[in-house]
Protein backbone atom coordinates (compact mmCIF):
# COMPACT_ATOMS: atom_id res chain seq x y z
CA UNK A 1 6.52 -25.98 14.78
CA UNK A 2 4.94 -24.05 11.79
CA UNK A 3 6.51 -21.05 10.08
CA UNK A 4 4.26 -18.32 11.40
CA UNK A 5 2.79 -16.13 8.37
CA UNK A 6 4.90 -13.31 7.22
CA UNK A 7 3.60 -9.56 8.46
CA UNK A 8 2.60 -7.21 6.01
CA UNK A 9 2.75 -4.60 8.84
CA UNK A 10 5.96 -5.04 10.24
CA UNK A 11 5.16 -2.11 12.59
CA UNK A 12 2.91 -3.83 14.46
CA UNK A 13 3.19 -6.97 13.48
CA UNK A 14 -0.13 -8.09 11.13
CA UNK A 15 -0.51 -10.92 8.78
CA UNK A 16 -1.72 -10.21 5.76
CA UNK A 17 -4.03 -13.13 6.96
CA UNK A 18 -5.20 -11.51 9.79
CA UNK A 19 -6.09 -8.26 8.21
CA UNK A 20 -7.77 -9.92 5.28
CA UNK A 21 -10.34 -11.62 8.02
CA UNK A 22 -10.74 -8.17 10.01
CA UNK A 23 -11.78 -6.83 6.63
CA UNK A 24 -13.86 -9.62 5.61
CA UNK A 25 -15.96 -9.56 8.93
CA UNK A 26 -16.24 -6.14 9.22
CA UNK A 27 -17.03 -5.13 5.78
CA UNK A 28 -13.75 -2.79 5.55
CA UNK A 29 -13.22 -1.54 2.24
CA UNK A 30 -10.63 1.12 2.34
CA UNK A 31 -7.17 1.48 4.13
CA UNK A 32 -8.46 3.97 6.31
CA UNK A 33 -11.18 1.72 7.92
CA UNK A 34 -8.58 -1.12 7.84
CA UNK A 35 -5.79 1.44 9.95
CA UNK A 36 -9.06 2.05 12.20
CA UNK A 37 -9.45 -1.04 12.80
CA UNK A 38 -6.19 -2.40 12.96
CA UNK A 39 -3.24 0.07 13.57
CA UNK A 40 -1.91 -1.15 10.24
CA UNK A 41 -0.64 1.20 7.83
CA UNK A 42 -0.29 3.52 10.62
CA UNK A 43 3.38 3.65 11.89
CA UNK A 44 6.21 3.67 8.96
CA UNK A 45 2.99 3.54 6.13
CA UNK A 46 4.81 1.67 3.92
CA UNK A 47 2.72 -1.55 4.07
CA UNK A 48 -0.26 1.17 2.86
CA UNK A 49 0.54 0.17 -0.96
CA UNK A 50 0.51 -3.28 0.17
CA UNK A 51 -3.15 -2.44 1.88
CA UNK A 52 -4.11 -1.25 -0.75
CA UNK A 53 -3.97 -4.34 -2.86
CA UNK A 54 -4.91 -6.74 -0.28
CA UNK A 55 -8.34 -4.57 0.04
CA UNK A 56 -8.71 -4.45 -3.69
CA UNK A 57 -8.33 -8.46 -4.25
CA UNK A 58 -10.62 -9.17 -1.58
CA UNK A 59 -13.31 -7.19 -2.84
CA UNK A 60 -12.91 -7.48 -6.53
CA UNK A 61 -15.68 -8.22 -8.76
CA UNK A 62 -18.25 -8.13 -5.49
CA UNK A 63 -19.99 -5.57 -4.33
CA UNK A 64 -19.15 -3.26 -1.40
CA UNK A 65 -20.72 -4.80 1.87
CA UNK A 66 -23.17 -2.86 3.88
CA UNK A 67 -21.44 -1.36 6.55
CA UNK A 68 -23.15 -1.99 10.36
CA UNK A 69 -22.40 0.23 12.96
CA UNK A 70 -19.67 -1.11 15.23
CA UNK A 71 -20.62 -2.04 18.65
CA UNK A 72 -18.46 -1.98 21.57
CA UNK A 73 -18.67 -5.84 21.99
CA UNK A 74 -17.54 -5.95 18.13
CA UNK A 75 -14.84 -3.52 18.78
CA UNK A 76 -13.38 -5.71 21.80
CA UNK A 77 -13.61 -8.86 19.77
CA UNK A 78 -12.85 -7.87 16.61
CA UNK A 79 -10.03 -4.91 16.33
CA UNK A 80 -8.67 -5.27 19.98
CA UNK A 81 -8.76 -8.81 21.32
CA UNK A 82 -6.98 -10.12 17.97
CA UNK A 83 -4.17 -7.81 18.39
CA UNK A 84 -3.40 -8.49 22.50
CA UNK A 85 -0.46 -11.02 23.46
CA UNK A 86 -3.05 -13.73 24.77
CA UNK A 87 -0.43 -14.44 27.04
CA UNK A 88 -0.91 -11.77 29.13
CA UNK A 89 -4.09 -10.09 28.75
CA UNK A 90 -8.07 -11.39 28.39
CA UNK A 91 -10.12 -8.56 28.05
CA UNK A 92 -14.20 -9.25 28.79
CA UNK A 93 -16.87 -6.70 28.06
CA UNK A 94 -18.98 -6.36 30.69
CA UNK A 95 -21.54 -3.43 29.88
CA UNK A 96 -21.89 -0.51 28.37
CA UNK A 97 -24.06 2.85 29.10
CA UNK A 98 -23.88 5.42 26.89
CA UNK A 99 -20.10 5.81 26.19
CA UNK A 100 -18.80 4.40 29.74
CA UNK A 101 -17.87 0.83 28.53
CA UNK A 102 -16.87 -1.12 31.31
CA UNK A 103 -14.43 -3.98 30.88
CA UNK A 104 -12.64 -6.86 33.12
CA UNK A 105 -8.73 -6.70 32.11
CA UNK A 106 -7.92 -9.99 33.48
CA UNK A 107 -3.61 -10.23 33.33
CA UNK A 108 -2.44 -13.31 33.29
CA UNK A 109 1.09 -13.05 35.11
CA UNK A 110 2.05 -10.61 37.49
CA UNK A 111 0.04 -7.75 37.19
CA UNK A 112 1.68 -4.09 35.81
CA UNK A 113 -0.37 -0.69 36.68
CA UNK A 114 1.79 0.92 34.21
CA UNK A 115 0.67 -1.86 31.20
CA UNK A 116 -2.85 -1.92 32.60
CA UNK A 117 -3.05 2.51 32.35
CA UNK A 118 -1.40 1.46 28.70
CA UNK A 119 -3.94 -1.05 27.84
CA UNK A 120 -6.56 0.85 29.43
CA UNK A 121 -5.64 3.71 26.98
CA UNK A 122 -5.57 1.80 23.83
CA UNK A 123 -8.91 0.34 24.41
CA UNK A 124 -10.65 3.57 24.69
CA UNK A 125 -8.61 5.20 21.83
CA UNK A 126 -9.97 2.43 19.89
CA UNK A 127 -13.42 2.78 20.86
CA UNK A 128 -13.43 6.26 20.33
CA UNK A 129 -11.97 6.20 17.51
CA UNK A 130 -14.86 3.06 16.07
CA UNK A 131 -17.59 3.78 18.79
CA UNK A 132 -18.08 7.35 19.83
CA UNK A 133 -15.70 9.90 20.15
CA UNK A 134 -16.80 10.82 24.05
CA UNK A 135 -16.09 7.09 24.66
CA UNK A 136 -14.68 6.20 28.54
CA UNK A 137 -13.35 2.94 29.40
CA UNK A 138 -13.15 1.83 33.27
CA UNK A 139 -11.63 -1.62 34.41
CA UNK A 140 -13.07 -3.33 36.74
């Protein structure tokens, strides 16, 4: 079985790896959009420094990408789905008006209303947080 990379965020447990393709496909060039994006850098903050310098040799020497608006779909797929134990969640987006974004949590296990009201309330943190800030998720 392969060693499985180290975590530059021990706090929540992210590859340098992983955060170095977040900020690649999303255009991230500062720690802040990374934390956005992430949660890295956001509990202890001593992997920041370490940010820091991952951001800066990714980007150094090119230019500073054009930044798109995120999308709820890009949110989902992008700075949530990455981050879920695939084990027991698979989140689909099924449509969005305005800022209700609806979304099939499907659990795969036995089901937990307390971890679905958690998961529930990380998704729409997130999405306010990268959407809009009025942002309301309902399962379905």
């Amino acid at each position: 079985m392969p060693t499985p990379p180290p975590k530059l965020c021990t706090c929540f447990g992210l590859s340098a790896a992983d955060l170095a393709r977040l900020a690649l496909e999303r255009g991230l060039t500062s720690v802040d959009e990374l934390s956005a994006a992430s949660t890295a850098g956001t509990g202890c903050r001593t992997c920041v420094p370490d940010l820091e310098k991952l951001l800066e040799q990714l980007w150094k020497g090119q230019p500073k990408p054009a930044v798109k608006p995120a999308t709820p779909a890009d949110i989902v797929r992008d700075a949530i789905r990455p981050f879920l134990n695939k084990a027991t969640w698979e989140l689909q987006l099924i449509d969005v008006l305005e800022a209700l974004v609806r979304i099939r949590a499907i659990p795969h296990g036995e089901k937990c209303r307390e971890a679905e009201d958690t998961l529930r309330q990380f998704v729409e943190n997130r999405l306010k947080e990268m959407y809009r800030p009025d942002a309301v998720v309902v399962f379905v």
